[in-house]
C-alpha atoms as a PDB file:
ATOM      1  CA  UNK A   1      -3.576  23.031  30.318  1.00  0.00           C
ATOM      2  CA  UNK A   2      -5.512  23.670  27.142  1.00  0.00           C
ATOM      3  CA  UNK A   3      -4.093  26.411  25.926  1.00  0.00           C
ATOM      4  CA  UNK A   4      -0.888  24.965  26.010  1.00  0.00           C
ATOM      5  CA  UNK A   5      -2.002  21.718  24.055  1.00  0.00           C
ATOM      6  CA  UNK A   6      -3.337  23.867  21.649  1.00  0.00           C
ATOM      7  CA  UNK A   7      -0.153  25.760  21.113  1.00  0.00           C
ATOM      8  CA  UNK A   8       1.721  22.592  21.349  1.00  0.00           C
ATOM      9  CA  UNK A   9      -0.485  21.202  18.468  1.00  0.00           C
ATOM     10  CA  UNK A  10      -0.568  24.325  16.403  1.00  0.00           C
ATOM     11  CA  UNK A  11       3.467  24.237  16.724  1.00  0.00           C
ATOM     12  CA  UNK A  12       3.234  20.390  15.443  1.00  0.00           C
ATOM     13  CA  UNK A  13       1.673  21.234  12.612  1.00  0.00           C
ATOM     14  CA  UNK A  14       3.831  23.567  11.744  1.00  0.00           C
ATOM     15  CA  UNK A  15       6.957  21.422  11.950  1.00  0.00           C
ATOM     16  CA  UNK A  16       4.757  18.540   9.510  1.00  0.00           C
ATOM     17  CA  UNK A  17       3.827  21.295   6.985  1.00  0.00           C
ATOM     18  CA  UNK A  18       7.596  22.618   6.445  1.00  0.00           C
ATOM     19  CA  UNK A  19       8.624  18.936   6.624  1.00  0.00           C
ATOM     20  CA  UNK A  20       6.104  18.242   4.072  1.00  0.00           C
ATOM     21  CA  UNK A  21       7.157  20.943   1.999  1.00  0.00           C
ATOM     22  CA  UNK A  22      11.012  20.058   1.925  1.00  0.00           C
ATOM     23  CA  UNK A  23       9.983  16.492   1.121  1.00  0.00           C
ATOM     24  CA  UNK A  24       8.087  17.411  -1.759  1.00  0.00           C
ATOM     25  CA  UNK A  25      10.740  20.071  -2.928  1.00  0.00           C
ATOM     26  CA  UNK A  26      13.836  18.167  -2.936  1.00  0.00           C
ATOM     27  CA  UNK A  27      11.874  14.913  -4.563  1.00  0.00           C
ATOM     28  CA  UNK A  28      10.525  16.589  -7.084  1.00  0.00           C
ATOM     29  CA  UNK A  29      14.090  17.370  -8.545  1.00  0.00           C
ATOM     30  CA  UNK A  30      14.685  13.752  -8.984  1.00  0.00           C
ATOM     31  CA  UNK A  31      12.307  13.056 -11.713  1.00  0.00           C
ATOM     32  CA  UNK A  32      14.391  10.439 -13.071  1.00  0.00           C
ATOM     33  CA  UNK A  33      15.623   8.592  -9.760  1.00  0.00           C
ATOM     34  CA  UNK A  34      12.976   5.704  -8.466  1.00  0.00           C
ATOM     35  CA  UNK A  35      13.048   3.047  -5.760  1.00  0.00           C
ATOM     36  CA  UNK A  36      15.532   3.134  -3.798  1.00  0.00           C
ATOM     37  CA  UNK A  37      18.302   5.367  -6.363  1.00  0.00           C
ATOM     38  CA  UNK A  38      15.358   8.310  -5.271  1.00  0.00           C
ATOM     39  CA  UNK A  39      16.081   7.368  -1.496  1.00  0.00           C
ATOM     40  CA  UNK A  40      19.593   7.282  -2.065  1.00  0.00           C
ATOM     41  CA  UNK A  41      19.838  10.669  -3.716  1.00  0.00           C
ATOM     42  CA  UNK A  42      17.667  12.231  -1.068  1.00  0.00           C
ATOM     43  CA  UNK A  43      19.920  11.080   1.563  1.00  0.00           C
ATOM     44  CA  UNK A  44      22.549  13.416   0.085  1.00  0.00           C
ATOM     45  CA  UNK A  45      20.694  16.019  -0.220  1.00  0.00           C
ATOM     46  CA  UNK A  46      20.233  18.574   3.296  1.00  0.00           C
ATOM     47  CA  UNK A  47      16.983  19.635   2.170  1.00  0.00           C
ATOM     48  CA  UNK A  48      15.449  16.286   2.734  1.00  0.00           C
ATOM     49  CA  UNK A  49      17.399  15.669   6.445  1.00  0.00           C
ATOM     50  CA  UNK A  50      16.028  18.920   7.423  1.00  0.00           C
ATOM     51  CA  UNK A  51      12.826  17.544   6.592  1.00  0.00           C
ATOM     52  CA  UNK A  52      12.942  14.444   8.549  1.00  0.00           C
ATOM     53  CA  UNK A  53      14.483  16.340  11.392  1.00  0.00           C
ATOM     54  CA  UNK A  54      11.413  18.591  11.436  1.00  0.00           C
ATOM     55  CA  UNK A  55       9.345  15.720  11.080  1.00  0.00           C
ATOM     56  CA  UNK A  56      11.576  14.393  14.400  1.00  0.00           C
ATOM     57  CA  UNK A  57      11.068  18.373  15.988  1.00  0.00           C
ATOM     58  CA  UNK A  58       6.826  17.895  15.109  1.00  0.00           C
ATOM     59  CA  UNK A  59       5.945  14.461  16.262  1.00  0.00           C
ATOM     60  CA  UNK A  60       7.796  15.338  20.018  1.00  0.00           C
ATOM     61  CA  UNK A  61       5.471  18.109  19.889  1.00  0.00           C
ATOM     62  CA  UNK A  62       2.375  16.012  19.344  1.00  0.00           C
ATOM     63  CA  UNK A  63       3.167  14.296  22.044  1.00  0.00           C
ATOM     64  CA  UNK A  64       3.574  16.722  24.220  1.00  0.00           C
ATOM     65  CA  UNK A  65       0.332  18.325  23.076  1.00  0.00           C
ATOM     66  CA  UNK A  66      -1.300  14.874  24.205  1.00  0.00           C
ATOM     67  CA  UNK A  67       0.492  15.246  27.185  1.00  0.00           C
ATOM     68  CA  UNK A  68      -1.168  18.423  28.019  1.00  0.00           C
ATOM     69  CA  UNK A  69      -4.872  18.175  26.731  1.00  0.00           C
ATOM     70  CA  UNK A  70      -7.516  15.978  25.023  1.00  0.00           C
ATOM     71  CA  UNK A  71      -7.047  14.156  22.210  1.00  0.00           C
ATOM     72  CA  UNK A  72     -10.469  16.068  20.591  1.00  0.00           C
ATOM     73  CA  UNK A  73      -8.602  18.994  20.879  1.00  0.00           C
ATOM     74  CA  UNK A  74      -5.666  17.537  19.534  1.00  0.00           C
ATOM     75  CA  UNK A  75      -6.648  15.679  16.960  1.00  0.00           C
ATOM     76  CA  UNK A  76      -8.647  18.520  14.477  1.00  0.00           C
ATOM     77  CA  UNK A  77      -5.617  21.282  15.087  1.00  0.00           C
ATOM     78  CA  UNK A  78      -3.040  18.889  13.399  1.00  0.00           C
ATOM     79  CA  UNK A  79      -5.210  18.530  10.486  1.00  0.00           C
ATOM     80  CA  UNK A  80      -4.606  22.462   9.979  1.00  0.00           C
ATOM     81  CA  UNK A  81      -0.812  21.135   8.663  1.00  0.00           C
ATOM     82  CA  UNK A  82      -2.716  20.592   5.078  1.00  0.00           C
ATOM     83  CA  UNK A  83      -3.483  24.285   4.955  1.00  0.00           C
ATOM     84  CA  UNK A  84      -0.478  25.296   6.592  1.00  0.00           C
ATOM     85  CA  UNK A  85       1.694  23.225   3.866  1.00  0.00           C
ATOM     86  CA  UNK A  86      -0.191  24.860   1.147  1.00  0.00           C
ATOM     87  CA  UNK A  87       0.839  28.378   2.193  1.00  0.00           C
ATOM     88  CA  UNK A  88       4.628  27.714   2.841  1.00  0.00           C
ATOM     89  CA  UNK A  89       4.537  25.595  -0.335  1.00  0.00           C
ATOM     90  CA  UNK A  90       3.256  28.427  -2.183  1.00  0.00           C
ATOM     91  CA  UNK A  91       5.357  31.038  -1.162  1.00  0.00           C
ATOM     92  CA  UNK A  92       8.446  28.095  -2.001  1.00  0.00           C
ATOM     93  CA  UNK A  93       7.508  27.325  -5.385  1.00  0.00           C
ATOM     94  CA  UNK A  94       6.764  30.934  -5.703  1.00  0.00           C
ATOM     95  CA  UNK A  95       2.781  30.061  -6.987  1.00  0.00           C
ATOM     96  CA  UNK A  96      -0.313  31.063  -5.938  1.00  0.00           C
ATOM     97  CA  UNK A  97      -2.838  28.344  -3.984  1.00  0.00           C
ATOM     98  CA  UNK A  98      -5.782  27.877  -6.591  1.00  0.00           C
ATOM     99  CA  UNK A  99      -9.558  27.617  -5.536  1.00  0.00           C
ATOM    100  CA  UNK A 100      -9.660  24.035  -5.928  1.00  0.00           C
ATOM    101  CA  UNK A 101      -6.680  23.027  -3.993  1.00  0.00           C
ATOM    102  CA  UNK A 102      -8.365  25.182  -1.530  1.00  0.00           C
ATOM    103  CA  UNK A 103     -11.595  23.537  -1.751  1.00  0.00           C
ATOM    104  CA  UNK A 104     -10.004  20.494  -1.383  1.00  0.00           C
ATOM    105  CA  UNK A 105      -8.006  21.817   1.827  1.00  0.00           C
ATOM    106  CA  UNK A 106     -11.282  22.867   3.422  1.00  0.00           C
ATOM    107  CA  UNK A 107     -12.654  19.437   2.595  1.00  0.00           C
ATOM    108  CA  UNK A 108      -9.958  17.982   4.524  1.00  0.00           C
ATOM    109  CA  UNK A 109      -9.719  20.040   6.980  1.00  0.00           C
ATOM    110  CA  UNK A 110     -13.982  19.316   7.755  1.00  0.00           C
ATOM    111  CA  UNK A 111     -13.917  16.301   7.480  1.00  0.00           C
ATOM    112  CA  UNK A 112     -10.419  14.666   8.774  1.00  0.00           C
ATOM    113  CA  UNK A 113     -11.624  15.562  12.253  1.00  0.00           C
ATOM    114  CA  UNK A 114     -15.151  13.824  12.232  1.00  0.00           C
ATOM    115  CA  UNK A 115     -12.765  10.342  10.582  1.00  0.00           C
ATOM    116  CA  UNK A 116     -10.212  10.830  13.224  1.00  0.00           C
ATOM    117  CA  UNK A 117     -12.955  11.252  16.242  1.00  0.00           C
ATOM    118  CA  UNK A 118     -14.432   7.596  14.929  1.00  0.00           C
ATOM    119  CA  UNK A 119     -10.129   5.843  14.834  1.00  0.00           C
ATOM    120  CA  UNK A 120     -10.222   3.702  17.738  1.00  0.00           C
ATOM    121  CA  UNK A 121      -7.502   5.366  20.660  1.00  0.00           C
ATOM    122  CA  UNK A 122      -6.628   4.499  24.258  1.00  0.00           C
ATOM    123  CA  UNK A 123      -6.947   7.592  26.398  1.00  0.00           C
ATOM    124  CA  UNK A 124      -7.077   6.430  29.583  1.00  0.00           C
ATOM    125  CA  UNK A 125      -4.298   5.200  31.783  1.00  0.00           C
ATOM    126  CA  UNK A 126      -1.826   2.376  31.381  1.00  0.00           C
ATOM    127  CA  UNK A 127      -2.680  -0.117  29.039  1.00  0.00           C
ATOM    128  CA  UNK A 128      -2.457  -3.609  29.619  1.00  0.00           C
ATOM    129  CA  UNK A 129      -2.998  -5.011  26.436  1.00  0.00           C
ATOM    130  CA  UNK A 130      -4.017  -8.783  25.648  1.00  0.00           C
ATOM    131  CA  UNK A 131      -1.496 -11.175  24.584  1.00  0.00           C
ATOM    132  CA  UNK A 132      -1.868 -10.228  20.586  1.00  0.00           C
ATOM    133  CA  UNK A 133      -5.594  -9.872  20.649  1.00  0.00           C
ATOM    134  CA  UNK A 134      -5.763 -11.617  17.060  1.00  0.00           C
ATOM    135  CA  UNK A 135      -2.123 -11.952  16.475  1.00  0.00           C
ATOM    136  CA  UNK A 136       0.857  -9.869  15.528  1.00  0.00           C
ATOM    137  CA  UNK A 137       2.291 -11.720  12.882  1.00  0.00           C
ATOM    138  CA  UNK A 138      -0.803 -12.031  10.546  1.00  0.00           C
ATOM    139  CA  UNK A 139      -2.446  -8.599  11.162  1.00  0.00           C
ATOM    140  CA  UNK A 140       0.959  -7.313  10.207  1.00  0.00           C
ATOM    141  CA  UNK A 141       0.921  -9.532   7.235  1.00  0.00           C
ATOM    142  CA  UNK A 142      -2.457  -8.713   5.955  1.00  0.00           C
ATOM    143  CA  UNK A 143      -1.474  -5.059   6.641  1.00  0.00           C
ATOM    144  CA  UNK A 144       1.727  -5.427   4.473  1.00  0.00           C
ATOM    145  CA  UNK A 145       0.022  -7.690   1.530  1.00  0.00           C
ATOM    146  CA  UNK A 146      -2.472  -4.174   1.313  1.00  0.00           C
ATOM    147  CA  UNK A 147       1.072  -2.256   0.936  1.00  0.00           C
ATOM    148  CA  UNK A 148       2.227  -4.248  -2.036  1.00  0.00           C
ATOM    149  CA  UNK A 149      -1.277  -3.910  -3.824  1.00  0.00           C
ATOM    150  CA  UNK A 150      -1.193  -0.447  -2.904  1.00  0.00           C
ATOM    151  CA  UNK A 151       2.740  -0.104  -4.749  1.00  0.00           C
ATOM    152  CA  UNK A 152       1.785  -2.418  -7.553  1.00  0.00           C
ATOM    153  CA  UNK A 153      -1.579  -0.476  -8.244  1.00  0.00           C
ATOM    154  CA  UNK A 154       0.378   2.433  -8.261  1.00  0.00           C
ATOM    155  CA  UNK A 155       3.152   1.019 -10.716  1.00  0.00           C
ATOM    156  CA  UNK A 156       0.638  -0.566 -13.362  1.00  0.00           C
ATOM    157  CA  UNK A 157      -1.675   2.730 -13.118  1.00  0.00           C
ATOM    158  CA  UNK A 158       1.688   5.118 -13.503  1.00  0.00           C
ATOM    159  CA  UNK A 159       1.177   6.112 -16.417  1.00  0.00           C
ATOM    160  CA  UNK A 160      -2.238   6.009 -17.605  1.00  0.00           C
ATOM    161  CA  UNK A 161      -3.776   7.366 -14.440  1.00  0.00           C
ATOM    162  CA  UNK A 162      -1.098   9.530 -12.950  1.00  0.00           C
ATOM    163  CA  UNK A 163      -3.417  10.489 -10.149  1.00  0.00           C
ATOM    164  CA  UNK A 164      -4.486   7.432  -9.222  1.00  0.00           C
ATOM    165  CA  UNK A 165      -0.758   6.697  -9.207  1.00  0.00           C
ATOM    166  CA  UNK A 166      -0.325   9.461  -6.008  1.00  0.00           C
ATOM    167  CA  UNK A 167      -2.466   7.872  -4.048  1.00  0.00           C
ATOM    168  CA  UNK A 168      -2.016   4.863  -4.281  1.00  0.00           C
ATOM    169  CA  UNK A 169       1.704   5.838  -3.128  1.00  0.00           C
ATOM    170  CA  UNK A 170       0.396   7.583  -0.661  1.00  0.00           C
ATOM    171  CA  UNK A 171      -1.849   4.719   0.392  1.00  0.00           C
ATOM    172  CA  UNK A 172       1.008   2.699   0.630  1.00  0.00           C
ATOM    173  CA  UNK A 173       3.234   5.071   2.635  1.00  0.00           C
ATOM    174  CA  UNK A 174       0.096   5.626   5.159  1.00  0.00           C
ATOM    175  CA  UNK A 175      -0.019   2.452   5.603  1.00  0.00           C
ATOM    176  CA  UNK A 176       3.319   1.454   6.573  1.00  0.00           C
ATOM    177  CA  UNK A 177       3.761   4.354   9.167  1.00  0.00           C
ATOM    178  CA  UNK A 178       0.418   3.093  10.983  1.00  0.00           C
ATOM    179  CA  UNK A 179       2.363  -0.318  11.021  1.00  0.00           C
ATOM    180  CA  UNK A 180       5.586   1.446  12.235  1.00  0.00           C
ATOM    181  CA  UNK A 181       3.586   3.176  15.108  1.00  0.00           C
ATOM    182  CA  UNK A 182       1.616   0.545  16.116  1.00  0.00           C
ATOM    183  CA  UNK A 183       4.770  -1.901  16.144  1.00  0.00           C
ATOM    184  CA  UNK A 184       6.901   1.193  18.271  1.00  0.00           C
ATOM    185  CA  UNK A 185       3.982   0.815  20.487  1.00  0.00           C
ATOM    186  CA  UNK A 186       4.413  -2.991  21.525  1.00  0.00           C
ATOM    187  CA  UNK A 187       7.882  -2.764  22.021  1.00  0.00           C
ATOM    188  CA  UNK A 188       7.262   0.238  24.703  1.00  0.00           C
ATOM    189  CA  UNK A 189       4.452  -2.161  26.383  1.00  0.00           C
ATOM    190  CA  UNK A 190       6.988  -4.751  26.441  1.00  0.00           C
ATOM    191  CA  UNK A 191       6.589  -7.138  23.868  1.00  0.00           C
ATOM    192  CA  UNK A 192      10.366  -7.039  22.422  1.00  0.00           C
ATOM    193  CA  UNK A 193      11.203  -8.862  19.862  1.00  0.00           C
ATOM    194  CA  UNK A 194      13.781  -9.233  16.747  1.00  0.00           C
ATOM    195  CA  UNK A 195      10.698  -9.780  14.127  1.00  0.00           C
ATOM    196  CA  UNK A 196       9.109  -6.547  16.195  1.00  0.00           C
ATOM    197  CA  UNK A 197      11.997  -4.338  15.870  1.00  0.00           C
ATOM    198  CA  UNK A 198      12.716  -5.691  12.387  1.00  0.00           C
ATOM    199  CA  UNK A 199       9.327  -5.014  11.070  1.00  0.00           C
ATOM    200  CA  UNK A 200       9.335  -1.261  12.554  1.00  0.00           C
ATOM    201  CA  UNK A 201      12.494  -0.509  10.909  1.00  0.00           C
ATOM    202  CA  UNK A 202      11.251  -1.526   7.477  1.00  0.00           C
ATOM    203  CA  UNK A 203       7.967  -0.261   7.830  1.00  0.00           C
ATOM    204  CA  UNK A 204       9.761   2.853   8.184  1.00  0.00           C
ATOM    205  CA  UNK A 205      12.039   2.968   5.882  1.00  0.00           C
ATOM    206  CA  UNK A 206       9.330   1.487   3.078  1.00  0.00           C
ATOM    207  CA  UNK A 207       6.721   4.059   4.235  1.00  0.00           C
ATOM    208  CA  UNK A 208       9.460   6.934   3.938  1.00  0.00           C
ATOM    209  CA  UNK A 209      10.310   5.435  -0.020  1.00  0.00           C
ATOM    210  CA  UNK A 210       6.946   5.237  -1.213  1.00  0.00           C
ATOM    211  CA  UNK A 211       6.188   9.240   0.506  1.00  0.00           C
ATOM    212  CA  UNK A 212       8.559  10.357  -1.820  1.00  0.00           C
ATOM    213  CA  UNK A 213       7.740   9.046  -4.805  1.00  0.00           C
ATOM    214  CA  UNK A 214       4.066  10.066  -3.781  1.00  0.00           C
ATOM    215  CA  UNK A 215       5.249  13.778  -3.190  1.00  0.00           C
ATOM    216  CA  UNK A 216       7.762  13.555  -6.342  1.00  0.00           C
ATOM    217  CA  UNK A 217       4.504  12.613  -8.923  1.00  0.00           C
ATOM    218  CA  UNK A 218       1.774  14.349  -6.876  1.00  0.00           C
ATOM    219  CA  UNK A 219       2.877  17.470  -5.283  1.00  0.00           C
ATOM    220  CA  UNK A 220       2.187  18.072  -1.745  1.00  0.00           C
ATOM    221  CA  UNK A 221      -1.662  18.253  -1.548  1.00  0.00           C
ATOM    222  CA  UNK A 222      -3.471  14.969  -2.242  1.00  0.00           C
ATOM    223  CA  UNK A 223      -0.099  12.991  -0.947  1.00  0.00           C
ATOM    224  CA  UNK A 224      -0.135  14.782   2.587  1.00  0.00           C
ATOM    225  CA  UNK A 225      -3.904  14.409   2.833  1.00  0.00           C
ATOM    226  CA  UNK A 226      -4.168  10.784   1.872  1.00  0.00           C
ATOM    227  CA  UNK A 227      -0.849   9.993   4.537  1.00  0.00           C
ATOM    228  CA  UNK A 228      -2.901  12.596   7.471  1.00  0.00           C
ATOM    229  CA  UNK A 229      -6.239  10.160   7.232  1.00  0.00           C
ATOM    230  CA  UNK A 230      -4.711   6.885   6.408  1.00  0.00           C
ATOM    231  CA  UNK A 231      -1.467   6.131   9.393  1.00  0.00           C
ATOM    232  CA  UNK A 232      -4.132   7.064  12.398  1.00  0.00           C
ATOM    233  CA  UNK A 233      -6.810   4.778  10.703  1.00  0.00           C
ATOM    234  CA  UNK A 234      -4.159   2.135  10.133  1.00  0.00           C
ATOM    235  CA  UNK A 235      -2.522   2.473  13.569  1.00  0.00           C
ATOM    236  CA  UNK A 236      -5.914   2.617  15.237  1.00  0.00           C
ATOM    237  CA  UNK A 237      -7.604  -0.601  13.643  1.00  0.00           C
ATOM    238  CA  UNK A 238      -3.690  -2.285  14.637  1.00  0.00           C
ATOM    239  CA  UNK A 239      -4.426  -1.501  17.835  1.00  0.00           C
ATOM    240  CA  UNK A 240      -7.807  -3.243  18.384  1.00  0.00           C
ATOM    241  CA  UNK A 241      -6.956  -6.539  16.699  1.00  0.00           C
ATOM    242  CA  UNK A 242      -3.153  -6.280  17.852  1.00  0.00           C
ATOM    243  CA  UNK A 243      -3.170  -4.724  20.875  1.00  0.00           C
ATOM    244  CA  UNK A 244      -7.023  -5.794  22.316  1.00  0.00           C
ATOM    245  CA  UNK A 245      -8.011  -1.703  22.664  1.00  0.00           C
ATOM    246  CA  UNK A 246     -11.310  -0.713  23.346  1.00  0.00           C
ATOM    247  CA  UNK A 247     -13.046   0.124  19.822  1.00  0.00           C
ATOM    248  CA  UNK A 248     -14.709   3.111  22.004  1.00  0.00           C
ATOM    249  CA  UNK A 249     -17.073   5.044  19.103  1.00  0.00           C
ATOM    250  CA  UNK A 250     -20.353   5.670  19.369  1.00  0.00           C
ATOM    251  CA  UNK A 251     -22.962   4.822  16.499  1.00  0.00           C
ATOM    252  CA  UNK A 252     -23.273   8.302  16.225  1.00  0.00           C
ATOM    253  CA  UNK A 253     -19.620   8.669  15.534  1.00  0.00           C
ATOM    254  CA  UNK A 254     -19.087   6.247  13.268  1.00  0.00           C
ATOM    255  CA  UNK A 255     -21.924   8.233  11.655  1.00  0.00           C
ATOM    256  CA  UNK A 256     -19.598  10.795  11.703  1.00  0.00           C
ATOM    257  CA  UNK A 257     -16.773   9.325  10.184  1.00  0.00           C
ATOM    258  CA  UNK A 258     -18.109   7.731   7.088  1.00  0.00           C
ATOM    259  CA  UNK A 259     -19.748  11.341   6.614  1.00  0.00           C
ATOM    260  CA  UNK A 260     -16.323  12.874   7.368  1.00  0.00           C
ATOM    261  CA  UNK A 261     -14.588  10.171   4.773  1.00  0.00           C
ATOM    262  CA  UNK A 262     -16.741  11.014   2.246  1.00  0.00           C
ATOM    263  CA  UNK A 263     -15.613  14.764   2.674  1.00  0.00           C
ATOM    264  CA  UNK A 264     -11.988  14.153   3.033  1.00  0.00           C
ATOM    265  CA  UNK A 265     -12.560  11.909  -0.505  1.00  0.00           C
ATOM    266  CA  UNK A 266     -13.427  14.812  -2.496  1.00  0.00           C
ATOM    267  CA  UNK A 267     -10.692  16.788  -0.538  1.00  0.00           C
ATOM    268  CA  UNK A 268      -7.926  14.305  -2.058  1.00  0.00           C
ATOM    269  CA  UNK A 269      -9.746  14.374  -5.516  1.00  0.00           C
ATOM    270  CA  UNK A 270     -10.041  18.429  -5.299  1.00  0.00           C
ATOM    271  CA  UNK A 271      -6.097  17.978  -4.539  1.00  0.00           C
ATOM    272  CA  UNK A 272      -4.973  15.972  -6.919  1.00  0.00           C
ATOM    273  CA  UNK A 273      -4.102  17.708  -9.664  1.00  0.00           C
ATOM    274  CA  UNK A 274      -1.533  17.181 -12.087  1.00  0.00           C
ATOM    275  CA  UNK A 275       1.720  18.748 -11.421  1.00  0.00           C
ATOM    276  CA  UNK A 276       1.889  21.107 -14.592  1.00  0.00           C
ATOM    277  CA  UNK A 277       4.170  20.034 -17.631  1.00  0.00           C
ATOM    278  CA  UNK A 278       7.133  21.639 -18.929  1.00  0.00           C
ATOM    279  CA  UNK A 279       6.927  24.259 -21.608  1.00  0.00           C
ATOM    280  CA  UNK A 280       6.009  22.576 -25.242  1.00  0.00           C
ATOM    281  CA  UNK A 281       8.620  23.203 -27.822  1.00  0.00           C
ATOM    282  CA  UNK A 282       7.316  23.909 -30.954  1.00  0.00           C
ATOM    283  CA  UNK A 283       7.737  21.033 -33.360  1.00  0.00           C
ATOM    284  CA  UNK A 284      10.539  21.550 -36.165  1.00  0.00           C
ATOM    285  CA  UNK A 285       8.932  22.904 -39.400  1.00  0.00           C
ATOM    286  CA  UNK A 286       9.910  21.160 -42.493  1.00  0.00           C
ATOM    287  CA  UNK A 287      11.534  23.016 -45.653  1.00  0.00           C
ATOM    288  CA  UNK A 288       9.838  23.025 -48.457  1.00  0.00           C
ATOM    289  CA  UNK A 289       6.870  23.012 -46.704  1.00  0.00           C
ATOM    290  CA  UNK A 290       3.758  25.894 -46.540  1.00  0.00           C
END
């Protein structure tokens, strides 16, 4: 059934690219909304539900791409939402994609794939997981005291390093979704629990806060790239000290992936970019003056 995984995946994409590029449209408008005002006016706002709902509409059909084929065919087609997202986002905002945002695409899209093949996954059958290999509670904690550096870094640096500012954001964001997957995950395998649930909720929620202020102060490039590398990483070292999953990669893949990290680096740098100021008004001109 590879040819319908890869039109499964293909169609994923395509549902995380528009969702991407409503996200970043409607949060740009609220330049002067942050925390949780900016969630609060997005939640009013149809633009942003249609988002999450194709965000809903792309993740069933990721799964059902897994369903139907390999993961390394998988994997490297949902990368192509980057590119994907840069098109609809141009055509949107009604501007052309510049060589270096497309540089920085390709970069991605190279080297994403070689990071992703090196992410520790379970593709066998059931898994029968050890009793919290090292723990839920503290690799969840250590996970979430990376989050607050991550949204303090990006508070401090906000305005004398606006870039650094996006991804840091975006860092933060990744980072909670990994924790919201991975948590989703032990409550289907059994191990229910208020803190569980609790912690999947807000991992949620936080990771959906910090996306938008990432895609409000960064655009849609380097905020989409650094959330595409950064949940499967997080979800995928969860899940060997968590869950007890087989690390699985080769020397030669984790080769790979530093290689591919290094290329996907200067992707998000190539994508970062300032979002482009308003028009300067002249400054008043003084009578009696010239």
């Amino acid at each position: 059934m590879i040819p319908a995984a890869i039109c499964l995946a293909l169609a994923s994409a395509l549902f995380y690219a528009i969702s991407a590029v409503l996200q970043e449209r409607e949060a740009s408008k609220q330049e002067d909304a942050g925390g949780l005002a900016l969630l609060g006016r997005l939640a009013r706002r149809r633009g942003w539900w249609a988002a999450v709902l194709a965000t809903l509409v792309g993740a069933s059909l990721h799964l059902c791409a897994l369903a139907a084929g390999p993961l390394v065919v998988v994997q490297p087609l949902g990368v192509s939402c980057l590119a994907i997202a840069l098109v609809i986002g141009s055509r949107v905002h009604r501007t052309p994609v510049g060589r270096r945002s497309w540089i920085g695409a390709a970069c991605v899209v190279l080297g994403l794939p070689a990071v992703l093949a090196a992410v520790p996954h379970h593709a066998g059958g059931p898994l029968h997981p050890t009793e919290d290999a090292l723990g839920f509670v503290p690799v969840t904690a250590i996970v979430a005291g990376l989050v607050v550096l991550a949204t303090l870094a990006a508070v401090i640096l906000g305005r004398s390093r606006p870039r650094a500012e996006v991804i840091c954001y975006a860092l933060g964001a990744a980072m909670c979704f990994g924790v919201a997957s991975t948590t989703a995950k032990t409550l289907f395998l059994g191990h229910f629990g208020p803190i569980r649930l609790g912690v999947m909720i807000v991992a949620a929620l936080l990771g959906t806060l910090l996306a938008q202020h990432a895609y409000r102060d960064g655009g849609l490039g380097a905020p989409l790239a650094v959330l595409t590398l950064m949940d499967p990483v997080t979800a995928g070292a969860m899940g060997v000290l968590v869950l007890g999953e087989p690390f699985g990669a080769t020397p030669l893949a984790l080769v790979f992936g530093v290689v591919g990290a290094l290329v996907t680096a200067t992707g998000v740098v190539l994508l970062s970019v300032r979002k482009h100021p308003g028009p300067v008004r002249p400054e008043p001109v003084l009578a009696g003056t010239g």
